[in-house]
Protein backbone atom coordinates (compact mmCIF):
# COMPACT_ATOMS: atom_id res chain seq x y z
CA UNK A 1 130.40 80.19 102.53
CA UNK A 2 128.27 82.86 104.28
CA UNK A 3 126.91 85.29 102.03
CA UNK A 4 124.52 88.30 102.64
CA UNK A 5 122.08 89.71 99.88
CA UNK A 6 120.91 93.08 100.61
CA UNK A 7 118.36 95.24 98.61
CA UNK A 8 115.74 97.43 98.41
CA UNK A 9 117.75 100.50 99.37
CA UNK A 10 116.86 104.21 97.27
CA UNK A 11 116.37 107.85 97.40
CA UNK A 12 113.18 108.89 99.41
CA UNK A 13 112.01 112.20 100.66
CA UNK A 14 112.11 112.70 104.37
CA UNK A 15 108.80 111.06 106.02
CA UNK A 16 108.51 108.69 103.29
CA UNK A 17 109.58 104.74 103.66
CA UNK A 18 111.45 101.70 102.27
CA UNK A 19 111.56 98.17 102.87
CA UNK A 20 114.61 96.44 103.10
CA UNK A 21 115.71 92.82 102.35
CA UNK A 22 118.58 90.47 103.01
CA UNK A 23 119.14 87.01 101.56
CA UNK A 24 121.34 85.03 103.50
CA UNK A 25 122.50 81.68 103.04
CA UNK A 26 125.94 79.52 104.25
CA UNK A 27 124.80 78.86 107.82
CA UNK A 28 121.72 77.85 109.26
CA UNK A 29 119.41 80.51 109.28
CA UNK A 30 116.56 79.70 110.87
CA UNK A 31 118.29 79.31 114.41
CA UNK A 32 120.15 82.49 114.30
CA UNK A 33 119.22 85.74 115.35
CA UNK A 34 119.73 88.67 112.85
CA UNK A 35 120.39 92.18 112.76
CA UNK A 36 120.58 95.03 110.70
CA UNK A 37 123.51 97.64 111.04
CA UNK A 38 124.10 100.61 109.14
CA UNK A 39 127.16 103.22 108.21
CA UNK A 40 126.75 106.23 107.33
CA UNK A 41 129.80 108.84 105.70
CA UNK A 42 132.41 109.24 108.40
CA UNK A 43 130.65 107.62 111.26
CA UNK A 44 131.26 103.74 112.51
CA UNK A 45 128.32 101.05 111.91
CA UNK A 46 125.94 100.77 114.32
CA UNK A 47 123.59 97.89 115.44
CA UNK A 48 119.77 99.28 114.32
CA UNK A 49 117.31 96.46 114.71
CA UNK A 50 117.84 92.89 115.99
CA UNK A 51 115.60 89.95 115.70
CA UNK A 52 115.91 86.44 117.59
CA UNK A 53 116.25 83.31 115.30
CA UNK A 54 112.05 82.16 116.07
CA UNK A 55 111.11 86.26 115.37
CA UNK A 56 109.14 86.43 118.96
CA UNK A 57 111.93 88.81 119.92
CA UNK A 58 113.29 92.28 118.44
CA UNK A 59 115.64 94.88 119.54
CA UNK A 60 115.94 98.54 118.26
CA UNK A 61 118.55 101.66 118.66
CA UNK A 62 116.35 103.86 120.14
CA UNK A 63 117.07 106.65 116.72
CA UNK A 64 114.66 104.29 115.63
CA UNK A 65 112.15 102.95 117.74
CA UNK A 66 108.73 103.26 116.61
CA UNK A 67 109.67 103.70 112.89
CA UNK A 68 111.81 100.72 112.00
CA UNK A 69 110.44 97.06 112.15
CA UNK A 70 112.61 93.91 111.65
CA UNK A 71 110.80 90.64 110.45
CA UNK A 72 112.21 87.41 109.16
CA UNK A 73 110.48 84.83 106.89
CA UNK A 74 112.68 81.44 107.91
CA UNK A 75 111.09 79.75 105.09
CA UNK A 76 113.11 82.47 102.41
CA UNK A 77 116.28 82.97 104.33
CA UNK A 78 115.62 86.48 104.60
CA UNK A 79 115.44 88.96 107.08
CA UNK A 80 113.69 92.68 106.31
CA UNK A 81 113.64 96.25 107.58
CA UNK A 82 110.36 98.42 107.13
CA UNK A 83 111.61 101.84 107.68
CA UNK A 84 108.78 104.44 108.24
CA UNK A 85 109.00 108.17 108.83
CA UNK A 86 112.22 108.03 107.08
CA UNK A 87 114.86 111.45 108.12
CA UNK A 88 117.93 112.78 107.02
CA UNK A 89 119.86 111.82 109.62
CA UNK A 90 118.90 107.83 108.38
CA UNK A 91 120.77 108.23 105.15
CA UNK A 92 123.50 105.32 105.05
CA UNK A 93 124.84 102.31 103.87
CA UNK A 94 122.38 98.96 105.53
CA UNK A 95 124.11 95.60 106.09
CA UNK A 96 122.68 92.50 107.36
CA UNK A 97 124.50 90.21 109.96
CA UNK A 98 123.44 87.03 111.91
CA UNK A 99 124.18 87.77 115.50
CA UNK A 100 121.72 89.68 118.21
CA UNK A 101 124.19 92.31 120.37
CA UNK A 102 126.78 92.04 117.64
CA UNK A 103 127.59 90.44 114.05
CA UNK A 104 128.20 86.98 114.16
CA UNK A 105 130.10 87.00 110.68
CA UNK A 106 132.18 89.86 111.11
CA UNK A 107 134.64 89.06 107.94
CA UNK A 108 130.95 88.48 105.81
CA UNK A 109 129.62 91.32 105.24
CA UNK A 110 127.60 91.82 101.85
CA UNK A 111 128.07 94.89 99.63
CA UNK A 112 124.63 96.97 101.71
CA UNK A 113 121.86 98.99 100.24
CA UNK A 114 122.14 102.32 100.29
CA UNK A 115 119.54 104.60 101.71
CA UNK A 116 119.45 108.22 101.07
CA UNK A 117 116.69 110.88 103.10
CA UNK A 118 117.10 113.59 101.28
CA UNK A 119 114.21 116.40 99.66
């Protein structure tokens, strides 16, 4: 079945960075795009960073343009988040999906990393 692994999430101080990580496995990964989505207390999950299946392609919220990069490594099955210039406001639960404007496995969601901005 699909599964998604993700990892890598802590506690940083605002303006530091993490690198995320999802393993996925159950479908076939290298010709699906992936995203990253995140939830944070109270609010719904939102779409941050998108990333067609051959990686020539990304999409970002614009909350995080310019400090967020999506890669994938097709090879590994996993897709990752490098989040730079980390603030406050970025503290929340990440989850990893296959899909590109929307997740593709919406009743496969893994159990997210959570990330916490916070001096």
């Amino acid at each position: 079945q699909v599964q998604f692994v993700e990892s890598g999430g802590g506690l940083v101080q605002p303006g530091g960075s993490l690198r995320l990580s999802c393993a996925a496995s159950g479908f076939i990964f290298s010709s699906s795009p992936m995203s990253w989505y995140r939830q944070a207390p109270g609010k719904e999950r939102e779409l941050v960073a998108a990333i067609f299946s051959a990686g020539g392609s990304t999409n970002y919220a614009e909350s995080v343009k310019g400090r967020f990069t999506i890669s994938r490594d097709n090879a590994k099955n996993t897709v990752y988040l490098q989040m730079n210039s980390l603030k406050p406001e970025d503290t929340a639960v990440y989850y990893c999906n296959a899909g590109w404007r929307g997740p593709q496995f919406i009743g496969s969601w893994g159990q997210g990393t959570q990330v916490t901005v916070s001096s």
